[in-house]
N, C-alpha and C. Protein backbone atom coordinates (compact mmCIF):
# COMPACT_ATOMS: atom_id res chain seq x y z
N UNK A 1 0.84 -1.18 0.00
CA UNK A 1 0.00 0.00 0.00
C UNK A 1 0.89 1.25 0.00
N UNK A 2 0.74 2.33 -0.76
CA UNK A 2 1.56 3.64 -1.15
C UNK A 2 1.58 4.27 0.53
N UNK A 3 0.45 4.61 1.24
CA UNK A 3 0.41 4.88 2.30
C UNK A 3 1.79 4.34 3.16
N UNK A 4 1.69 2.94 3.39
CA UNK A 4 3.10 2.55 4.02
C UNK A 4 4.44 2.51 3.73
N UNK A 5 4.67 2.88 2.58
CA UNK A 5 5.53 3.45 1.75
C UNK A 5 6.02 4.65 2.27
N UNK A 6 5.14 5.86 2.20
CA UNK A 6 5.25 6.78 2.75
C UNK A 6 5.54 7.07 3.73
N UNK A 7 5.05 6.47 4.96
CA UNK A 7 5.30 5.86 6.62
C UNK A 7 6.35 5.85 6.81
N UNK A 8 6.84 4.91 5.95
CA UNK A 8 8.06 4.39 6.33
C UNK A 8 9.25 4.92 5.81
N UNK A 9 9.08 5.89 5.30
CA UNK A 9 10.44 7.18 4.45
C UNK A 9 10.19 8.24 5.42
N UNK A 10 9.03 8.35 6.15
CA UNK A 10 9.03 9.48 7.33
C UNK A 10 9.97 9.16 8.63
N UNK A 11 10.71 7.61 8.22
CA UNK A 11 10.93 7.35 9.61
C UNK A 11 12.09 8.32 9.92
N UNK A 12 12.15 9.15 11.38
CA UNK A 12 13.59 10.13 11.26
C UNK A 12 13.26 11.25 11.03
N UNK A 13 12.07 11.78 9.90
CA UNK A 13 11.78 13.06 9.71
C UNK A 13 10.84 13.60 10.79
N UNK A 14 11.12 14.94 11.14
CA UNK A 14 10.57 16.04 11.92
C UNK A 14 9.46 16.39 11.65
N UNK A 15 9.03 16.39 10.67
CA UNK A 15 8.36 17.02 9.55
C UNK A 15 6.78 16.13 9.96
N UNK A 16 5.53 17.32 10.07
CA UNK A 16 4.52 16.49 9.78
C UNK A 16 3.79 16.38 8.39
N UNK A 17 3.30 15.00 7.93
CA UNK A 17 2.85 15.40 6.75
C UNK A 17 1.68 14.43 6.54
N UNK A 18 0.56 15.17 5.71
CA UNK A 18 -0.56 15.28 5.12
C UNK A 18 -0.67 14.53 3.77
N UNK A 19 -1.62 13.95 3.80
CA UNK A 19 -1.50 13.06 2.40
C UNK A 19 -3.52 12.99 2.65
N UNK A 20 -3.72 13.04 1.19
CA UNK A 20 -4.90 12.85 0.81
C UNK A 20 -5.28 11.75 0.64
N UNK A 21 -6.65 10.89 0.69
CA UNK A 21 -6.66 9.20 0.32
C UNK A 21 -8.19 9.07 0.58
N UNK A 22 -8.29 8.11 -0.31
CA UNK A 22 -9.86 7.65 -0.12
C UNK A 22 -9.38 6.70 0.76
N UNK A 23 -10.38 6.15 1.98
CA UNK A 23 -10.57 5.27 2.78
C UNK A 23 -11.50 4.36 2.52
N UNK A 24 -11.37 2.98 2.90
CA UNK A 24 -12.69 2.44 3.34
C UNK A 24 -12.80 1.74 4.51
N UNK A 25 -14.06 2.47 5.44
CA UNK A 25 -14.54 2.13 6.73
C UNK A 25 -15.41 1.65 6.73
N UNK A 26 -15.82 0.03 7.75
CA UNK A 26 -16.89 -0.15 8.00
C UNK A 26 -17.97 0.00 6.74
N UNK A 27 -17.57 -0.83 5.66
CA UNK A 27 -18.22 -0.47 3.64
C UNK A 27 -18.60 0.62 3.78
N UNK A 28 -18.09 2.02 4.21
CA UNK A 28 -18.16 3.11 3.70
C UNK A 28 -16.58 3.58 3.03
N UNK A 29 -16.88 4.48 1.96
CA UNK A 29 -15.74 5.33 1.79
C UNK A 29 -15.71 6.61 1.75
N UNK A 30 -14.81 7.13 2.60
CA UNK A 30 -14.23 8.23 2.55
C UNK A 30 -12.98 8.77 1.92
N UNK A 31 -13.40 10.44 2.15
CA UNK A 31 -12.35 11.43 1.37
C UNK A 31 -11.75 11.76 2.62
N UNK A 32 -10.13 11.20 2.92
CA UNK A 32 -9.81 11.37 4.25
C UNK A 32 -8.22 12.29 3.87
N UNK A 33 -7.82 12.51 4.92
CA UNK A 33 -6.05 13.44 5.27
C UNK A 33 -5.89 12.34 6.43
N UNK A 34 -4.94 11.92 5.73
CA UNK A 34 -3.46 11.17 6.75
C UNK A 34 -2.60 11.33 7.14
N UNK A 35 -2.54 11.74 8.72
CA UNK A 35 -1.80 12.62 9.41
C UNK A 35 -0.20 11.42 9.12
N UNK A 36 1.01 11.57 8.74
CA UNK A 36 2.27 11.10 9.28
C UNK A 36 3.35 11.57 9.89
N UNK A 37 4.30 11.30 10.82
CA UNK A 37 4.82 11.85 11.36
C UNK A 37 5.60 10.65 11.95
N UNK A 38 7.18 10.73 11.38
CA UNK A 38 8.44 9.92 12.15
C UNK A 38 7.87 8.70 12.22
N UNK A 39 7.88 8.08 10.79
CA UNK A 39 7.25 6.83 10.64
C UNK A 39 5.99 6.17 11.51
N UNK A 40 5.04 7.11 11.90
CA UNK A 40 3.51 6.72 12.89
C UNK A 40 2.78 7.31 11.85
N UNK A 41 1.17 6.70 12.17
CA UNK A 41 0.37 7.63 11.81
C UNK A 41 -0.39 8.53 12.80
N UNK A 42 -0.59 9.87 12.81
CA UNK A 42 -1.04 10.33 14.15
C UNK A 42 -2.51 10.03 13.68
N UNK A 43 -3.12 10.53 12.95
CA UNK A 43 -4.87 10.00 12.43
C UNK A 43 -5.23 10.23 11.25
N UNK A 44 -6.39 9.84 11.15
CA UNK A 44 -7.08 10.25 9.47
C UNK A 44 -8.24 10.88 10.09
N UNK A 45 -8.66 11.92 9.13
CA UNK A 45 -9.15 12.92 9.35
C UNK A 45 -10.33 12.77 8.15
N UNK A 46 -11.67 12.37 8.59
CA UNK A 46 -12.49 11.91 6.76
C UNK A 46 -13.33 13.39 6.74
N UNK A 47 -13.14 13.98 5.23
CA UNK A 47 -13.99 15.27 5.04
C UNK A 47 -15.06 14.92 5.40
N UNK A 48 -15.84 16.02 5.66
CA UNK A 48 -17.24 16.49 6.44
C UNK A 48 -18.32 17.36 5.21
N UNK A 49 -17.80 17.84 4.66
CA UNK A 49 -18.52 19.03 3.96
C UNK A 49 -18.49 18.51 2.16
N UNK A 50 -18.86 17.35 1.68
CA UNK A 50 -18.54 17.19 0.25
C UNK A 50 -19.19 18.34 -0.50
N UNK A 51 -18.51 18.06 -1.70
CA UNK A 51 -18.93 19.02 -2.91
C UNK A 51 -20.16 18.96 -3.49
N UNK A 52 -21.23 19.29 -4.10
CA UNK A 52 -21.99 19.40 -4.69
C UNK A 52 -22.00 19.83 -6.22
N UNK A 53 -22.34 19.36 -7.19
CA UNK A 53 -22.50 20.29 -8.26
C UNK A 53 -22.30 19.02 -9.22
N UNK A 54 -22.19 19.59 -10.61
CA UNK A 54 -21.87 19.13 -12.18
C UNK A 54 -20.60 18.92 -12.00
N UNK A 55 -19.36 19.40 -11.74
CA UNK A 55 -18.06 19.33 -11.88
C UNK A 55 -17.31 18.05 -10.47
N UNK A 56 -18.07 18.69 -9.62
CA UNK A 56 -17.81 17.82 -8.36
C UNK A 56 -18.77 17.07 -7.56
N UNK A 57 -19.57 15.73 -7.91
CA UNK A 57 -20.88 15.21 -7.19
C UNK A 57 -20.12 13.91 -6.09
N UNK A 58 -19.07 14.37 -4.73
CA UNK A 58 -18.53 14.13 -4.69
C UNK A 58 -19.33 12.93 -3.80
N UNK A 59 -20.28 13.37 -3.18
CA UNK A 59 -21.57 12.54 -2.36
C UNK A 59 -22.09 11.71 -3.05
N UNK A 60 -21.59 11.63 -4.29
CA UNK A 60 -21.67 10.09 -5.33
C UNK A 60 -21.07 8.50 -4.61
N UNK A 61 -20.00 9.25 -4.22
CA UNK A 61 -19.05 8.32 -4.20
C UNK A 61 -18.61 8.61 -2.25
N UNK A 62 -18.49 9.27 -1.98
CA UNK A 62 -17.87 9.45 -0.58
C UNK A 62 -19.26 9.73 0.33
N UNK A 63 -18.82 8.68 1.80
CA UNK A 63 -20.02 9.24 2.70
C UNK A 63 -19.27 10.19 3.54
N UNK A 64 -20.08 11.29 3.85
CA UNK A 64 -19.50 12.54 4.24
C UNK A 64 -19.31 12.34 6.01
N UNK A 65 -18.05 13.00 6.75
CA UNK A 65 -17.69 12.45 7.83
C UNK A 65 -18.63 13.10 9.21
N UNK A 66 -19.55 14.07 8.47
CA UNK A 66 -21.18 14.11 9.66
C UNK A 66 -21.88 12.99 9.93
N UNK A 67 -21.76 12.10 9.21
CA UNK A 67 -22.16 10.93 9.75
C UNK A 67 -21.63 9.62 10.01
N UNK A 68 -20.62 10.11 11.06
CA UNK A 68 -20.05 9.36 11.44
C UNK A 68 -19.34 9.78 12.87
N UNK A 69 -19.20 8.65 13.42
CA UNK A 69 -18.76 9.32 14.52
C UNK A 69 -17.09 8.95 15.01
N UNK A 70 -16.20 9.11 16.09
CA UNK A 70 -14.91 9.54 16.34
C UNK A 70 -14.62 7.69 16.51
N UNK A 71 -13.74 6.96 15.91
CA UNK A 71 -13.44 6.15 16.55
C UNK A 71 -11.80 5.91 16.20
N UNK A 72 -11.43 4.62 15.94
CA UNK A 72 -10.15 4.01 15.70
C UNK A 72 -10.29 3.21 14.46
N UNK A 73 -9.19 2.75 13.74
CA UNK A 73 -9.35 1.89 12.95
C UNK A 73 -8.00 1.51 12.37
N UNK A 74 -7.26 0.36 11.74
CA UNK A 74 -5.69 -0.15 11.60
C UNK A 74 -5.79 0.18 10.09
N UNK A 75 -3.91 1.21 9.97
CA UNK A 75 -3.49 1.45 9.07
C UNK A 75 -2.38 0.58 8.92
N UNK A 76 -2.07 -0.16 8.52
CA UNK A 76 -0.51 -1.07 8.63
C UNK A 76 -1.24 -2.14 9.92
N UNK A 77 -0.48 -2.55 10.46
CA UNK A 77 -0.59 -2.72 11.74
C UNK A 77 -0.79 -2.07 13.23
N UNK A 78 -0.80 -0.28 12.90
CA UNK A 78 -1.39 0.71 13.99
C UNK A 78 -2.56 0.70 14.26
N UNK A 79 -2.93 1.23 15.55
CA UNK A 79 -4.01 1.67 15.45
C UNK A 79 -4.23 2.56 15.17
N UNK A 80 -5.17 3.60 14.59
CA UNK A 80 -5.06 5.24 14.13
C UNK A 80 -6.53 5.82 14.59
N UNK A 81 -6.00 6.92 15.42
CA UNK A 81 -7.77 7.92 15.58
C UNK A 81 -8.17 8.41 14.05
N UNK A 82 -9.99 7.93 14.17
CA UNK A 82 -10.22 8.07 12.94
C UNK A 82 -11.53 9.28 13.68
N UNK A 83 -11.54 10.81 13.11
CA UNK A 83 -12.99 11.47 13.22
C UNK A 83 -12.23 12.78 12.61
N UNK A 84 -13.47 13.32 12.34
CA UNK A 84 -13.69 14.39 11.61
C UNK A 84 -12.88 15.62 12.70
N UNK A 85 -13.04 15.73 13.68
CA UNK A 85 -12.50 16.89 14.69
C UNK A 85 -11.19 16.65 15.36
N UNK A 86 -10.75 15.83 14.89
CA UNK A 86 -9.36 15.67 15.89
C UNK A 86 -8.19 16.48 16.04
N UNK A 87 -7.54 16.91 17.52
CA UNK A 87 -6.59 17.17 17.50
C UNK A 87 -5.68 16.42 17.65
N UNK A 88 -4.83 17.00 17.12
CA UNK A 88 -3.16 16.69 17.29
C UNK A 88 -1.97 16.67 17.84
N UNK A 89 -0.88 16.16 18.35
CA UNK A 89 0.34 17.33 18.22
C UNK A 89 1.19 16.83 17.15
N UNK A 90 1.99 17.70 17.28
CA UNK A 90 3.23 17.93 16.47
C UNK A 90 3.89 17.26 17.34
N UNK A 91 4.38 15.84 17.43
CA UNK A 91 5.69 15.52 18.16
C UNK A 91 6.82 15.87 18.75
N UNK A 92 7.25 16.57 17.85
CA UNK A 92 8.50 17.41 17.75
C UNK A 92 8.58 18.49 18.62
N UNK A 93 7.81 19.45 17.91
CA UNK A 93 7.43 20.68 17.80
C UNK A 93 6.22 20.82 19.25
N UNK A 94 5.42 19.96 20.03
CA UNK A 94 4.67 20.50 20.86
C UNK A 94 3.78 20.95 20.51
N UNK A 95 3.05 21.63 18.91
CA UNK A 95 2.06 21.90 18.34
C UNK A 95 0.85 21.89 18.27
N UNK A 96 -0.54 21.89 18.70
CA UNK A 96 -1.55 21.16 18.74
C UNK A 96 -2.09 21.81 17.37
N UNK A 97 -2.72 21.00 16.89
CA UNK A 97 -2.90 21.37 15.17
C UNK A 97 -4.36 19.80 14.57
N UNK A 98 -5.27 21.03 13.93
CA UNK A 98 -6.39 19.67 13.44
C UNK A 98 -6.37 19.92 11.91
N UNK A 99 -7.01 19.29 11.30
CA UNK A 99 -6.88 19.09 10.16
C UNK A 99 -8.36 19.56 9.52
N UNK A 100 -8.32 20.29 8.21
CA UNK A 100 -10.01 20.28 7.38
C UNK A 100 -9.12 19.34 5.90
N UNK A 101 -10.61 19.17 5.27
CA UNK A 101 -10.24 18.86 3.83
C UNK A 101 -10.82 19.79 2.87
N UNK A 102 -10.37 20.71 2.15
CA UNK A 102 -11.46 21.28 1.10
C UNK A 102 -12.74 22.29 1.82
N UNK A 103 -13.43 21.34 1.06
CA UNK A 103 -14.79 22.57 1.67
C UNK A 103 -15.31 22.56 2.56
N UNK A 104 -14.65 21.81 3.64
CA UNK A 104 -14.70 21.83 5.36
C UNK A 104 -14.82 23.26 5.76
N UNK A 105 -14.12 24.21 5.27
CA UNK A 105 -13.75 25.61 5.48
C UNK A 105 -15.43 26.41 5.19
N UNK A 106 -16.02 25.96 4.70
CA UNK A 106 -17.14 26.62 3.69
C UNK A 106 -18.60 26.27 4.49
N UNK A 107 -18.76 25.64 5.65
CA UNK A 107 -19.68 25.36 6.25
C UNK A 107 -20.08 26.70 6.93
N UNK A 108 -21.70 26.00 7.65
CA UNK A 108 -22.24 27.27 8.25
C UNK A 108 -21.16 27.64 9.33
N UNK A 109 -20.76 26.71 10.08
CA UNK A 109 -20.11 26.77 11.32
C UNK A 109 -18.70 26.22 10.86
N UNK A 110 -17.72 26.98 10.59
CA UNK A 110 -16.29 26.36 10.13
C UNK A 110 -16.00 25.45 10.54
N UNK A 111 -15.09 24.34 10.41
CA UNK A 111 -14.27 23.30 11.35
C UNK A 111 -13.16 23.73 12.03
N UNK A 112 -12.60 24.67 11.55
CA UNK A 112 -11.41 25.72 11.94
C UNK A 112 -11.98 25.99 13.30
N UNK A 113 -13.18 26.65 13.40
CA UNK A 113 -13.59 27.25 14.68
C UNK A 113 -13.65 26.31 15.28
N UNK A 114 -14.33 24.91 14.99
CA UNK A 114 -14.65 23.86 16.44
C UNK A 114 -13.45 23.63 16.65
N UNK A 115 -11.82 23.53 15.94
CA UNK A 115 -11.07 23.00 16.32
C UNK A 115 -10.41 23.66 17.07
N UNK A 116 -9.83 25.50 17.03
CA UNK A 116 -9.30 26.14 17.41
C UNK A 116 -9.91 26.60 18.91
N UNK A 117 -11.48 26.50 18.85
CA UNK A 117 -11.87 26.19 20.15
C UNK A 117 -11.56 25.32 20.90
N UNK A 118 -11.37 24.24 20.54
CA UNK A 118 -10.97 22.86 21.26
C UNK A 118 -9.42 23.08 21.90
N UNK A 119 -8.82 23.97 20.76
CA UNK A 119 -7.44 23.97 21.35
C UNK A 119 -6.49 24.22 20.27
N UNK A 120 -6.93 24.53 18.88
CA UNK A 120 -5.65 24.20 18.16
C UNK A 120 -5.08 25.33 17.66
N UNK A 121 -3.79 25.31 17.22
CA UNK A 121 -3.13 26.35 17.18
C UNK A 121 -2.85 26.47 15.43
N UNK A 122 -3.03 25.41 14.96
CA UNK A 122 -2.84 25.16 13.63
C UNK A 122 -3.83 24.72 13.01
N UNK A 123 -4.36 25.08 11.95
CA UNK A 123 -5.49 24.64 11.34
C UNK A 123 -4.98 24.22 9.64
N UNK A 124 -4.46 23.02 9.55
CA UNK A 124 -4.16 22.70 8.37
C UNK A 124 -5.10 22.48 7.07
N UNK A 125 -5.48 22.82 6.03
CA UNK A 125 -6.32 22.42 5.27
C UNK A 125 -5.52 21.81 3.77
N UNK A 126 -5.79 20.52 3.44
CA UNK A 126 -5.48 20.11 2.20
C UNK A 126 -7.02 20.16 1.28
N UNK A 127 -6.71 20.64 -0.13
CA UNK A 127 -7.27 20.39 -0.86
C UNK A 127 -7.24 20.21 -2.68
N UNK A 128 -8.34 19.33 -3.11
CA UNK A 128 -7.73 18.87 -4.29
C UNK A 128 -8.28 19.90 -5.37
N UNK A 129 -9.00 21.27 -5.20
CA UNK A 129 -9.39 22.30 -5.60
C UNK A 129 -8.42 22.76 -6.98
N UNK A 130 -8.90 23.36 -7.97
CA UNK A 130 -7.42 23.45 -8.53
C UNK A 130 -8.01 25.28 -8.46
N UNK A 131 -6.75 25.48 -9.31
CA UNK A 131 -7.08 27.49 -9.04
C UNK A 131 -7.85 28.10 -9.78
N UNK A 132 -8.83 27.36 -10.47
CA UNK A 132 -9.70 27.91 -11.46
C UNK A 132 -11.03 27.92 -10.57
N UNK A 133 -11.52 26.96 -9.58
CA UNK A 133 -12.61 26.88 -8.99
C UNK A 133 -12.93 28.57 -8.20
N UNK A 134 -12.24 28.54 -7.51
CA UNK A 134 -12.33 30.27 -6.54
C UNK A 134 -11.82 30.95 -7.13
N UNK A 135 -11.90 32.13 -7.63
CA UNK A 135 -10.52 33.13 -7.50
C UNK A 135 -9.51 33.54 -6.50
N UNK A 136 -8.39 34.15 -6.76
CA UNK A 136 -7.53 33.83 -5.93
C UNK A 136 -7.09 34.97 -4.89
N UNK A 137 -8.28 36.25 -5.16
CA UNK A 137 -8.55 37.34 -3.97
C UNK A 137 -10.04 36.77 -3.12
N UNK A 138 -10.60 36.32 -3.82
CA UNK A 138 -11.38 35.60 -3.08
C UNK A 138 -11.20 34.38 -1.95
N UNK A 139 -10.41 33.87 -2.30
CA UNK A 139 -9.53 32.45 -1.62
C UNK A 139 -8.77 33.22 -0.71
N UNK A 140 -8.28 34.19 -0.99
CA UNK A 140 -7.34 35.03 0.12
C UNK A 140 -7.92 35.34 1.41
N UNK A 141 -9.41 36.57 0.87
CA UNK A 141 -9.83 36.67 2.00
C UNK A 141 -10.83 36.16 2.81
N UNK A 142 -11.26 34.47 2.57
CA UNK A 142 -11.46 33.86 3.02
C UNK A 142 -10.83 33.33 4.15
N UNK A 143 -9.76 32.91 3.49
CA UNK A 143 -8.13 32.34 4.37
C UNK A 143 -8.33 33.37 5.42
N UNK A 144 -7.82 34.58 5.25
CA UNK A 144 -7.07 35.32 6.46
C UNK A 144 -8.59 35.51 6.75
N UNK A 145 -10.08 35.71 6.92
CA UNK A 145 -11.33 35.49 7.44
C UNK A 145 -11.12 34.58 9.00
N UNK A 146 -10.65 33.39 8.15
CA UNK A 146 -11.05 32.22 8.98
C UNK A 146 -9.61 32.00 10.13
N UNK A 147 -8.46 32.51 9.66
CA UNK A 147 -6.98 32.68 10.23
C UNK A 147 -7.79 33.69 11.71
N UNK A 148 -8.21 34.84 11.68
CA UNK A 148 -8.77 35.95 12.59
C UNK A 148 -9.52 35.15 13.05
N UNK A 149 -10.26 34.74 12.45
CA UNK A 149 -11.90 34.46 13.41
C UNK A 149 -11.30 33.61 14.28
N UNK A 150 -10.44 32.32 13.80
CA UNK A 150 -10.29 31.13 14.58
C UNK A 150 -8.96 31.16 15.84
N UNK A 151 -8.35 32.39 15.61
CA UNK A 151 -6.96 32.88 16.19
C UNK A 151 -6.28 32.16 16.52
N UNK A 152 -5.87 31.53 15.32
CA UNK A 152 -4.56 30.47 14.95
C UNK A 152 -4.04 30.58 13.13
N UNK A 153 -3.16 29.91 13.22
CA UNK A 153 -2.60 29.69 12.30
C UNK A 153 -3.73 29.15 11.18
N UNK A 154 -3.92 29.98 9.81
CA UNK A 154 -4.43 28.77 8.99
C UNK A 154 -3.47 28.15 7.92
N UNK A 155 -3.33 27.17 7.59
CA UNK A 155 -1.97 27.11 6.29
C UNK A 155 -3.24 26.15 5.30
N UNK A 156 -3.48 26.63 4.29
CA UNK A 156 -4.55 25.95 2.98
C UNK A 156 -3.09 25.69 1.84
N UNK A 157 -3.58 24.13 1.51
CA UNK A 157 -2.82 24.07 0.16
C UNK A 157 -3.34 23.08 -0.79
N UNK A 158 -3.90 23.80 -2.25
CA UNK A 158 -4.40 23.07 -2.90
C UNK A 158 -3.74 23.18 -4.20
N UNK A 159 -4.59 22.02 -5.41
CA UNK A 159 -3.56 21.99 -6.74
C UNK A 159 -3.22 23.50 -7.21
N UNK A 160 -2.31 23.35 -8.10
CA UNK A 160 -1.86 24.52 -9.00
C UNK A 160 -2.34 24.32 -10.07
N UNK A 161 -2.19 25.26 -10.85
CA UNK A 161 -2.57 25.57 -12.32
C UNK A 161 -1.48 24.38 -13.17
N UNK A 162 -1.79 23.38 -13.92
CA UNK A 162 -1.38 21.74 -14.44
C UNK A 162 -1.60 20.87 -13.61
N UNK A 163 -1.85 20.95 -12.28
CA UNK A 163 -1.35 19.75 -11.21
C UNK A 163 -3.11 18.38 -12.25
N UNK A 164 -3.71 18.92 -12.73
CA UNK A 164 -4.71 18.36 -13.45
C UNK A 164 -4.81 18.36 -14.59
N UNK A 165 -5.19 17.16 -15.50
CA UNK A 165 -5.19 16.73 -16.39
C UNK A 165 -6.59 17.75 -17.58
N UNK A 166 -7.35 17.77 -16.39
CA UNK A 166 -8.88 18.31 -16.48
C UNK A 166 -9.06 19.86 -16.40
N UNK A 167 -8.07 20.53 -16.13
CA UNK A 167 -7.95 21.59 -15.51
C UNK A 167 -7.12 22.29 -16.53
């Protein structure tokens, strides 16, 4: 599996890192972020907020992580926290930091906010968005919106202009 691959080239590194992946739980699948860090997994994180539309019917295919609730489940041979709100740390670093996917950010009630309430200092967001969907003053002041409101760190990183075939 590419996942353990990955794991296992983290072993030694400082560095936390984020990887995108469909899951499957309990015959559901999810659109999840896989926390790694110094060859562990700290958790998977399954989006909450899918896409809607002609371009993206993403609730085709993925059950969205509102319905579901916080548990565990084995990546390799770990066990790994599996829910939509989890915090983190940074090993290293002492960090407490949660994770969104995409249009997690775009809800009535952010995920940023439940998390940064909870405690976090970092609000990571991966997404597979490319730069044609938002514009990119629009995407800005969203970002620094949700950076203020949530008073932490936000860091968003999604495709670039080629990272898609479609795009």
């Amino acid at each position: 599996e590419n996942l353990e691959i990955i794991r296992k080239y983290s072993v030694g590194m400082d560095i936390v890192t984020v990887i995108g992946a469909p899951l499957r739980w309990k015959n559901y699948l999810y659109d999840c972020a896989v926390i790694i860090q110094d060859g562990n997994y700290l958790g998977v994180v399954p989006k909450g907020n899918l896409a809607e539309g002609l371009e993206r019917n993403e609730n085709r295919w993925f059950t969205s992580a509102l319905e579901t609730e916080e548990a565990e489940l084995f990546l390799g041979n770990q066990r790994v926290p599996f829910g939509a709100n989890l915090l983190l740390t940074d090993r290293k670093q002492g960090i407490t930091f949660g994770v969104e996917i995409g249009e997690d950010m775009c809800s009535v009630i952010p995920k940023a906010s439940v998390l940064a309430a909870a405690g976090a200092q970092v609000i990571l967001n991966i997404s597979a968005a490319s730069e044609t969907v938002c514009s990119g003053e629009k995407l800005k002041l969203l970002l620094k919106q949700l950076s203020a409101s949530s008073k932490c760190v936000y860091a968003y990183n999604s495709g670039s202009e080629g990272e898609s075939t479609t795009d």
